[in-house]
C-alpha atoms as a PDB file:
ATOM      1  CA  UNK A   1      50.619  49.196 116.238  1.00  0.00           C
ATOM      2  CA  UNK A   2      50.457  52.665 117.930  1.00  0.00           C
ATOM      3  CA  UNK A   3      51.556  56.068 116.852  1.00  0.00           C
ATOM      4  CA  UNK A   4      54.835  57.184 118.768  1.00  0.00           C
ATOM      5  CA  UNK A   5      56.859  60.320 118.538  1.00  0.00           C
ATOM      6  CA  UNK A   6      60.758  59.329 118.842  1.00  0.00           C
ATOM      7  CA  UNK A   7      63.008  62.323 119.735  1.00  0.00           C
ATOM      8  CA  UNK A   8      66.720  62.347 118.157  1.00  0.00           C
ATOM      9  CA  UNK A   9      68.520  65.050 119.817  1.00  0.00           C
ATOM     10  CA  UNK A  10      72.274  65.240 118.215  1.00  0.00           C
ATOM     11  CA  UNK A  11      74.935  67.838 119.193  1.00  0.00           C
ATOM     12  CA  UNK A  12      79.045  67.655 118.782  1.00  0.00           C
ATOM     13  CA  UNK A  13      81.181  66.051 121.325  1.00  0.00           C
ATOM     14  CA  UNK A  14      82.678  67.832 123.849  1.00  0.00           C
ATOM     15  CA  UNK A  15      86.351  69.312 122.432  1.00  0.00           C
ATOM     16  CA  UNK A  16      84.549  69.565 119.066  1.00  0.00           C
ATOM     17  CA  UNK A  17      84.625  73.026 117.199  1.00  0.00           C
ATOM     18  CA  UNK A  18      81.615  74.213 117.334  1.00  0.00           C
ATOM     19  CA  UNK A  19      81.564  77.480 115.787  1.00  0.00           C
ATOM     20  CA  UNK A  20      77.300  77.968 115.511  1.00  0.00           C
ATOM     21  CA  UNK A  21      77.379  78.007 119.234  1.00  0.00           C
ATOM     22  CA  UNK A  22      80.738  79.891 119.817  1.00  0.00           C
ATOM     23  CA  UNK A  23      79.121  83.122 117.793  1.00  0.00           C
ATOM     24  CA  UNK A  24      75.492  82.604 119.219  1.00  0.00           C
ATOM     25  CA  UNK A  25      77.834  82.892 123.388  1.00  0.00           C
ATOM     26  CA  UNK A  26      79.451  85.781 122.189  1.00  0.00           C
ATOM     27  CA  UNK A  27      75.957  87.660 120.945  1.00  0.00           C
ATOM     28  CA  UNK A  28      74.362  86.610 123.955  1.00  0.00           C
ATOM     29  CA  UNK A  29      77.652  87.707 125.910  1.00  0.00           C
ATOM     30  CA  UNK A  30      77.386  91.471 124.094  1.00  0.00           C
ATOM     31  CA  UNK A  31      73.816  91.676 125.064  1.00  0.00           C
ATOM     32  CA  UNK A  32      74.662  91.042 128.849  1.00  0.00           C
ATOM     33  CA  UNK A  33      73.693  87.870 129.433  1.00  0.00           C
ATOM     34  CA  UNK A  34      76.561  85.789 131.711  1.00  0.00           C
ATOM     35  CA  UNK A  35      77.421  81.670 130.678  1.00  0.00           C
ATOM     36  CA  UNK A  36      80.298  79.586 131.153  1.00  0.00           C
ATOM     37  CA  UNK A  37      79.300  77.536 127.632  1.00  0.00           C
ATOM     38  CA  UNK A  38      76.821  76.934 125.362  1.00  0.00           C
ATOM     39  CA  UNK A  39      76.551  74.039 123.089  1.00  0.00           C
ATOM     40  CA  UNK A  40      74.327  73.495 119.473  1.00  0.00           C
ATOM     41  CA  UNK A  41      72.223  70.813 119.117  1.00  0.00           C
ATOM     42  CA  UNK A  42      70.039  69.881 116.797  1.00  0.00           C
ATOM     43  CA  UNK A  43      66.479  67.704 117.727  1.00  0.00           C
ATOM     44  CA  UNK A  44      64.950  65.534 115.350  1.00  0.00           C
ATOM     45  CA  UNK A  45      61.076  64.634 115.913  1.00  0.00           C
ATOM     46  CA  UNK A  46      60.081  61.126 113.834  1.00  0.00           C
ATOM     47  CA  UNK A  47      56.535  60.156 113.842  1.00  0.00           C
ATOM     48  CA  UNK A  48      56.194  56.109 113.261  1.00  0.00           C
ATOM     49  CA  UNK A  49      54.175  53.255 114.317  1.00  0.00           C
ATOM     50  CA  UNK A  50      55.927  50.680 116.512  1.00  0.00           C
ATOM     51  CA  UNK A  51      54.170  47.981 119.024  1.00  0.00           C
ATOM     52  CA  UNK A  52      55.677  49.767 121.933  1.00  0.00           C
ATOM     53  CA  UNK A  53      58.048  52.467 122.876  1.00  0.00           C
ATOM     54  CA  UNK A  54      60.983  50.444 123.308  1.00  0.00           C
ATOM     55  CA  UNK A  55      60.280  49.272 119.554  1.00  0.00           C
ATOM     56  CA  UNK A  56      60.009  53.433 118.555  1.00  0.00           C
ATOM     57  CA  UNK A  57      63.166  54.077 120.487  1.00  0.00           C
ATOM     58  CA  UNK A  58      65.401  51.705 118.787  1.00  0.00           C
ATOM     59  CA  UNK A  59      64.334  52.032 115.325  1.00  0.00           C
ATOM     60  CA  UNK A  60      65.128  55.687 115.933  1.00  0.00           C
ATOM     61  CA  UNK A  61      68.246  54.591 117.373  1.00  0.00           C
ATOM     62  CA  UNK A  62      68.833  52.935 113.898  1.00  0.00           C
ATOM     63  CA  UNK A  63      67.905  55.905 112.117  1.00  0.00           C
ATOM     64  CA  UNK A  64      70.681  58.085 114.342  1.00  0.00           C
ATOM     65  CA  UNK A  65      73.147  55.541 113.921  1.00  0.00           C
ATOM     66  CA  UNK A  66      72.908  55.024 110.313  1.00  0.00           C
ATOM     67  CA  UNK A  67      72.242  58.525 109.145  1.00  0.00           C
ATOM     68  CA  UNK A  68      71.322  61.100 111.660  1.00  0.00           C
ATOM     69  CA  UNK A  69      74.100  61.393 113.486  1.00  0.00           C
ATOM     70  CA  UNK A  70      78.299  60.867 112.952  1.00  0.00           C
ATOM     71  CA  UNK A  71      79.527  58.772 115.878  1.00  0.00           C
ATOM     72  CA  UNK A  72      82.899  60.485 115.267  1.00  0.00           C
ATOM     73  CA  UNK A  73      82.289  63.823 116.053  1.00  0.00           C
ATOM     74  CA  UNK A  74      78.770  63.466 117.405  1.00  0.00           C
ATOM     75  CA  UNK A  75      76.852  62.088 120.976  1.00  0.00           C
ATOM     76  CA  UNK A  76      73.129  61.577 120.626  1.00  0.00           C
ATOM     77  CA  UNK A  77      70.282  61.121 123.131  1.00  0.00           C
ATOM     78  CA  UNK A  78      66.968  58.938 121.706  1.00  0.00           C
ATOM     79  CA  UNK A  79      63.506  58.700 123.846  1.00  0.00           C
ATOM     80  CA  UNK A  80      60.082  57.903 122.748  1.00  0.00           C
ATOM     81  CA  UNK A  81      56.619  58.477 123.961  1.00  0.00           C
ATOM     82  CA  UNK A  82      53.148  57.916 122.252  1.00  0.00           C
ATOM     83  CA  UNK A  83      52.456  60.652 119.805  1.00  0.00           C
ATOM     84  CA  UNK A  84      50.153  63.885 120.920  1.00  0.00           C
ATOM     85  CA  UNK A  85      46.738  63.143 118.934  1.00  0.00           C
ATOM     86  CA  UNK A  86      45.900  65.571 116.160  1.00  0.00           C
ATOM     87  CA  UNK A  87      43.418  68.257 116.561  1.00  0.00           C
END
């Protein structure tokens, strides 16, 4: 087994209310700063041990499925890659 870092990014589909990221454009609108849209997201990091990063990936697929993320209202993006070693 090797140590791998899955990534679990989840934000709201488009035509969603997403009112986080509707105040954050207009803050960043009244400081001067010029976008078309801005979306929330938020990125889950899961450290596990898997025999290879397709192995990591879809048990962190299971995890976003299952809990991290609500297919209804939300689109997710999974990736793995071995974990950074510790300091």
């Amino acid at each position: 087994m090797t140590a791998y870092t899955a990534t679990v990014t989840v934000r709201l589909k488009h035509g969603v209310l997403d009112p986080e990221a509707e105040t954050t454009k207009q803050a960043l609108e009244r400081l001067g700063f010029e976008l078309s849209e801005l979306r929330s997201a938020d990125r889950f990091e899961i450290d596990l041990e898997a025999d290879d990063a397709a192995e990591a990936e879809e048990r962190a697929e299971s995890m976003a499925e299952r809990l991290l993320a609500n297919p209804t209202i939300h689109d997710y993006e999974v990736s793995a890659a071995p974990a950074a070693e510790s300091a």
